[in-house]
Each structure stands twice: as structure tokens, then as C-alpha cells.
N, C-alpha and C. Protein backbone atom coordinates (compact mmCIF):
# COMPACT_ATOMS: atom_id res chain seq x y z
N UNK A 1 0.83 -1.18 0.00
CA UNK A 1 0.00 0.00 0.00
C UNK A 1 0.88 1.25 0.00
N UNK A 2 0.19 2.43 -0.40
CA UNK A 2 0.52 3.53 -0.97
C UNK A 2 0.15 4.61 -0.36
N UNK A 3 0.91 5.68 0.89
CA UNK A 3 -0.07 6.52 1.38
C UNK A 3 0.28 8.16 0.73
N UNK A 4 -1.15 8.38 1.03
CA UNK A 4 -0.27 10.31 0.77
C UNK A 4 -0.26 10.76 1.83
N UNK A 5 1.07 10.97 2.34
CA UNK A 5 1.85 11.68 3.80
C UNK A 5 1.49 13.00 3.77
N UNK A 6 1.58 13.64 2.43
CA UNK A 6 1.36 15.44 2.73
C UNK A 6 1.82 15.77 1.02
N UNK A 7 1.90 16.81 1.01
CA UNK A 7 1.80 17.94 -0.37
C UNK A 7 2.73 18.78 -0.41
N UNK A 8 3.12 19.26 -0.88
CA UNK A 8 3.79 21.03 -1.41
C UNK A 8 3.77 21.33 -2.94
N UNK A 9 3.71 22.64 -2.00
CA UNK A 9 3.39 23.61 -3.91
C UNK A 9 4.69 24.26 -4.00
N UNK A 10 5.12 23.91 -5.72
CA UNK A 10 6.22 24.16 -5.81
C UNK A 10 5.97 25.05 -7.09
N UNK A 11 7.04 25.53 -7.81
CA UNK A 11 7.02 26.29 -9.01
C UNK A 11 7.58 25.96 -10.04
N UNK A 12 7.29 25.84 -11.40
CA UNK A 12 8.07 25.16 -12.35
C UNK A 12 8.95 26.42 -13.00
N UNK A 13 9.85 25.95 -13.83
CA UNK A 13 10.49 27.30 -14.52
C UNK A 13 9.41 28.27 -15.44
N UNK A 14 8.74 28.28 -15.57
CA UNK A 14 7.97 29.37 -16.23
C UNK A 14 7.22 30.20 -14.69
N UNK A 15 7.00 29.65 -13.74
CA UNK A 15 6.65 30.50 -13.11
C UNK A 15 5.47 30.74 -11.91
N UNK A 16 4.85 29.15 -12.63
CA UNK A 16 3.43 28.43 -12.25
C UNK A 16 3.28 27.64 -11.36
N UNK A 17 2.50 27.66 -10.39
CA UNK A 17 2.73 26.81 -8.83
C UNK A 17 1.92 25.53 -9.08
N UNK A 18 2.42 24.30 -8.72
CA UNK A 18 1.77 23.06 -9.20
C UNK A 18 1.80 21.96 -7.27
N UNK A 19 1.19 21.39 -7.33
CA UNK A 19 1.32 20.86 -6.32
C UNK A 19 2.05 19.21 -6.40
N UNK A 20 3.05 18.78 -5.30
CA UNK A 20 3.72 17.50 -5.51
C UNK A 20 3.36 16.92 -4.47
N UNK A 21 2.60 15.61 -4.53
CA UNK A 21 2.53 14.63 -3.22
C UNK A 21 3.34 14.04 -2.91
N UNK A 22 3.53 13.59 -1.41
CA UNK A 22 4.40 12.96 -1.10
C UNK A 22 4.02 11.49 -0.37
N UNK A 23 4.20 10.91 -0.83
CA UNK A 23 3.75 9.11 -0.45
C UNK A 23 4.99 8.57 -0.15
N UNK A 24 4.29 7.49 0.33
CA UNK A 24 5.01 6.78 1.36
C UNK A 24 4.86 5.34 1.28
N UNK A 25 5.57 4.67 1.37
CA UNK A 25 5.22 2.86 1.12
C UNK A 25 5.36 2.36 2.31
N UNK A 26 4.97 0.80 2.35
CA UNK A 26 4.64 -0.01 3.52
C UNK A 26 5.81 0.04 4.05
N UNK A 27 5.86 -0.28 5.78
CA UNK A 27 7.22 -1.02 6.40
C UNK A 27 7.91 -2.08 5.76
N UNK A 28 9.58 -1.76 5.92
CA UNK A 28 10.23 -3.20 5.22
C UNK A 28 11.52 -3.33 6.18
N UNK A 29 11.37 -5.04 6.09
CA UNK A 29 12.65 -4.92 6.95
C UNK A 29 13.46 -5.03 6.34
N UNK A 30 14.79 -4.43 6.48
CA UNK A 30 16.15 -4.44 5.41
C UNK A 30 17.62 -4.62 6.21
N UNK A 31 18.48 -5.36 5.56
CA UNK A 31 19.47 -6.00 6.09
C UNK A 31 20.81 -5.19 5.67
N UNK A 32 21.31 -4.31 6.54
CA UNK A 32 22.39 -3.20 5.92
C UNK A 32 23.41 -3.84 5.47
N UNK A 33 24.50 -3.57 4.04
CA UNK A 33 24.99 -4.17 3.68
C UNK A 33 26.12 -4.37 4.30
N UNK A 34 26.27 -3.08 4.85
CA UNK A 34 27.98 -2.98 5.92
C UNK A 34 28.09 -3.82 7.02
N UNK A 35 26.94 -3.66 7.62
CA UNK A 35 27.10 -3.83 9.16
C UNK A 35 26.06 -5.39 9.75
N UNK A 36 24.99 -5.29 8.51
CA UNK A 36 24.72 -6.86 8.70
C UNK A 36 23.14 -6.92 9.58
N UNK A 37 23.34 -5.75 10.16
CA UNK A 37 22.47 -5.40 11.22
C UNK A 37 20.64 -5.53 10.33
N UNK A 38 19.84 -5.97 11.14
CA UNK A 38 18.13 -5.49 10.56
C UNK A 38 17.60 -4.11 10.51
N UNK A 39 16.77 -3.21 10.06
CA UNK A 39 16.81 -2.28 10.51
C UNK A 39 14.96 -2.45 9.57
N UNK A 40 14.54 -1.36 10.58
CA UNK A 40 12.51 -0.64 9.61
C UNK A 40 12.79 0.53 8.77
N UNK A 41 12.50 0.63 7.70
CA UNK A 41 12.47 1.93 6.83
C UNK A 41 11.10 1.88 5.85
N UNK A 42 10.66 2.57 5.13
CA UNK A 42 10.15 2.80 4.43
C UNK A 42 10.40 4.00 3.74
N UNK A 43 9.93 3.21 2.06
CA UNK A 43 10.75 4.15 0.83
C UNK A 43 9.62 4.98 0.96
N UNK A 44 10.31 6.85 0.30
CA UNK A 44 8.94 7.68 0.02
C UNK A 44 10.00 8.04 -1.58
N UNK A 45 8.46 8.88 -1.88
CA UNK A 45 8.52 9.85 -3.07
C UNK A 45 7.77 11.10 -3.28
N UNK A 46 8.19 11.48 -4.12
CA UNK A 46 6.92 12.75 -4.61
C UNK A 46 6.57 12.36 -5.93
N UNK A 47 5.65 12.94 -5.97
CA UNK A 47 4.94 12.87 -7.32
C UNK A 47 4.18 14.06 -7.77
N UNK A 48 4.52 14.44 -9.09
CA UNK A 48 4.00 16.17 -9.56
C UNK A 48 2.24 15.37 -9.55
N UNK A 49 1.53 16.55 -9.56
CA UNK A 49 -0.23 16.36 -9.76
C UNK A 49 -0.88 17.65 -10.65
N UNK A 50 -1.75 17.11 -10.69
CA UNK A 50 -2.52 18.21 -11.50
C UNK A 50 -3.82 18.91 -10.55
N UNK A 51 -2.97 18.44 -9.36
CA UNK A 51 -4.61 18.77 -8.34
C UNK A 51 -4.63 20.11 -8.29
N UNK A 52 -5.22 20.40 -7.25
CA UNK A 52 -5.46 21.89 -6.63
C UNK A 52 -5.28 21.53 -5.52
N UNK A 53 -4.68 22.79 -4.63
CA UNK A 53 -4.37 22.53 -3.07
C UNK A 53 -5.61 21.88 -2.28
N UNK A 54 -6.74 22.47 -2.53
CA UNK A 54 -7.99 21.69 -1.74
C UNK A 54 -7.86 19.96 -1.87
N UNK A 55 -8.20 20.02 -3.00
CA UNK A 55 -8.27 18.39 -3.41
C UNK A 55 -6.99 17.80 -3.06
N UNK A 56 -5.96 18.11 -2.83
CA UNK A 56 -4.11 17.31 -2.41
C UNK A 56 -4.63 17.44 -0.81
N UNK A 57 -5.39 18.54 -0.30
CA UNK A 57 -5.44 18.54 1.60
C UNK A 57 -6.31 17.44 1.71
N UNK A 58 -7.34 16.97 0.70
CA UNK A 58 -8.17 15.71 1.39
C UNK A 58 -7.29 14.51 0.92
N UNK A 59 -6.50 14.81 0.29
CA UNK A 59 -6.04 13.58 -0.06
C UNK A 59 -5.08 12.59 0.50
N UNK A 60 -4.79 13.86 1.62
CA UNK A 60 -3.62 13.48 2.83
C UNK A 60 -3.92 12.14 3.54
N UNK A 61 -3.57 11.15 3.93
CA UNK A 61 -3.91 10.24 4.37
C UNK A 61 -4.73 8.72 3.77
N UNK A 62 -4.98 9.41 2.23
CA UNK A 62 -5.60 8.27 2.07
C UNK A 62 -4.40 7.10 1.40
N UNK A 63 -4.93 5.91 1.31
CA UNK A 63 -3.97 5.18 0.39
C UNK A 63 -4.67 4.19 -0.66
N UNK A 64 -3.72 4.11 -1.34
CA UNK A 64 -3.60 3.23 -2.56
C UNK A 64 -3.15 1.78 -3.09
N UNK A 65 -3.25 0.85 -4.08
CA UNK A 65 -2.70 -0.15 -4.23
C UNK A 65 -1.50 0.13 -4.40
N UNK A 66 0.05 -0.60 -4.61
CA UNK A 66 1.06 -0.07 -4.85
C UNK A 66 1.86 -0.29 -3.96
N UNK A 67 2.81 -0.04 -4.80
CA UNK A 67 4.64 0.27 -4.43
C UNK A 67 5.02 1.15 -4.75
N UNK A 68 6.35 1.58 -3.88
CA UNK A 68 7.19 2.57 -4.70
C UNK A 68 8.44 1.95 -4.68
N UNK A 69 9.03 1.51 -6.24
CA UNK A 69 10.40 0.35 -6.23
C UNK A 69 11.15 2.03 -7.03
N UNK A 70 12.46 1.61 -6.84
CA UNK A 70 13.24 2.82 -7.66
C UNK A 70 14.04 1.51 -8.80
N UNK A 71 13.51 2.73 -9.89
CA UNK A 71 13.87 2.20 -11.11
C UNK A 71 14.71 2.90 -11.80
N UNK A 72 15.75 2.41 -12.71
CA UNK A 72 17.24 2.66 -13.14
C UNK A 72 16.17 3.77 -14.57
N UNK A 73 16.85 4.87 -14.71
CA UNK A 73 16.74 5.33 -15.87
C UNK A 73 17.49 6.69 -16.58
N UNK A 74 17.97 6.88 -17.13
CA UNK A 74 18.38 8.00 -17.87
C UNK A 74 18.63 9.33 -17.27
N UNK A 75 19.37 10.10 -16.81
CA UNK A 75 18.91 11.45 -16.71
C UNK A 75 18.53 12.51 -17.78
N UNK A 76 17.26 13.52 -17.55
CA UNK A 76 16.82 14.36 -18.48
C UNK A 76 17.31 15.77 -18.12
């Protein structure tokens, strides 16, 4: 599962304020590579939207099906 933790409005280069969610994925337990040790984390992200601030404030808390895996790609 997939939550939305919270929001911010940010600005793109032209000038225009857009809002980015910020989600959050399930607990995982993970095994550090150095030290060997267990440890709890969970991955987040943002994600640009097309909302409006109203609609991103109700949206706080709800969740979704999903993951968030990080995937190898290109820089733009």
C-alpha cells in the first residue's frame, strides 16, 4: 500500500505553482549491507499532480494499491 503523507506547492520554470505529493510505502525490513544489522524503513517519493491545493489537503492520508520500487533510468 501507498499513502499520501502530505503535499507542497512548488514552481516550475515558467513561473506556475503546481502541487507535488508525497507518499510513502509499507514497512520493510532491510538488512544493511555494511554492518549486517536489521533495521525498519520505508521508501517515500513525490509525485507532480494536476490537483489543486484543496483536493491534495483531502487527499492526505488516504492510500492506494502499490509500491514505490526505484527504477534505473536516464537522466533528463
Amino acid at each position: 500500500m501507498v499513502t499520501v503523507s502530505g503535499y507542497k506547492i512548488r514552481e516550475n520554470k515558467s513561473g506556475e505553482n503546481f502541487i507535488v505529493l508525497e507518499l510513502t510505502g509499507s514497512l520493510e525490513i532491510v538488512q544493511s549491507s555494511v554492518t549486517g544489522n536489521l533495521y525498519a524503513t520505508v521508501r517515500r517519493c513525490n509525485m507532480p499532480s494536476t490537483l489543486d491545493e484543496q483536493v491534495a489537503k483531502m487527499m492526505v492520508g488516504s492510500q492506494m494499491e502499490g509500491e514505490i520500487v526505484r527504477v534505473p533510468s536516464e537522466p533528463y
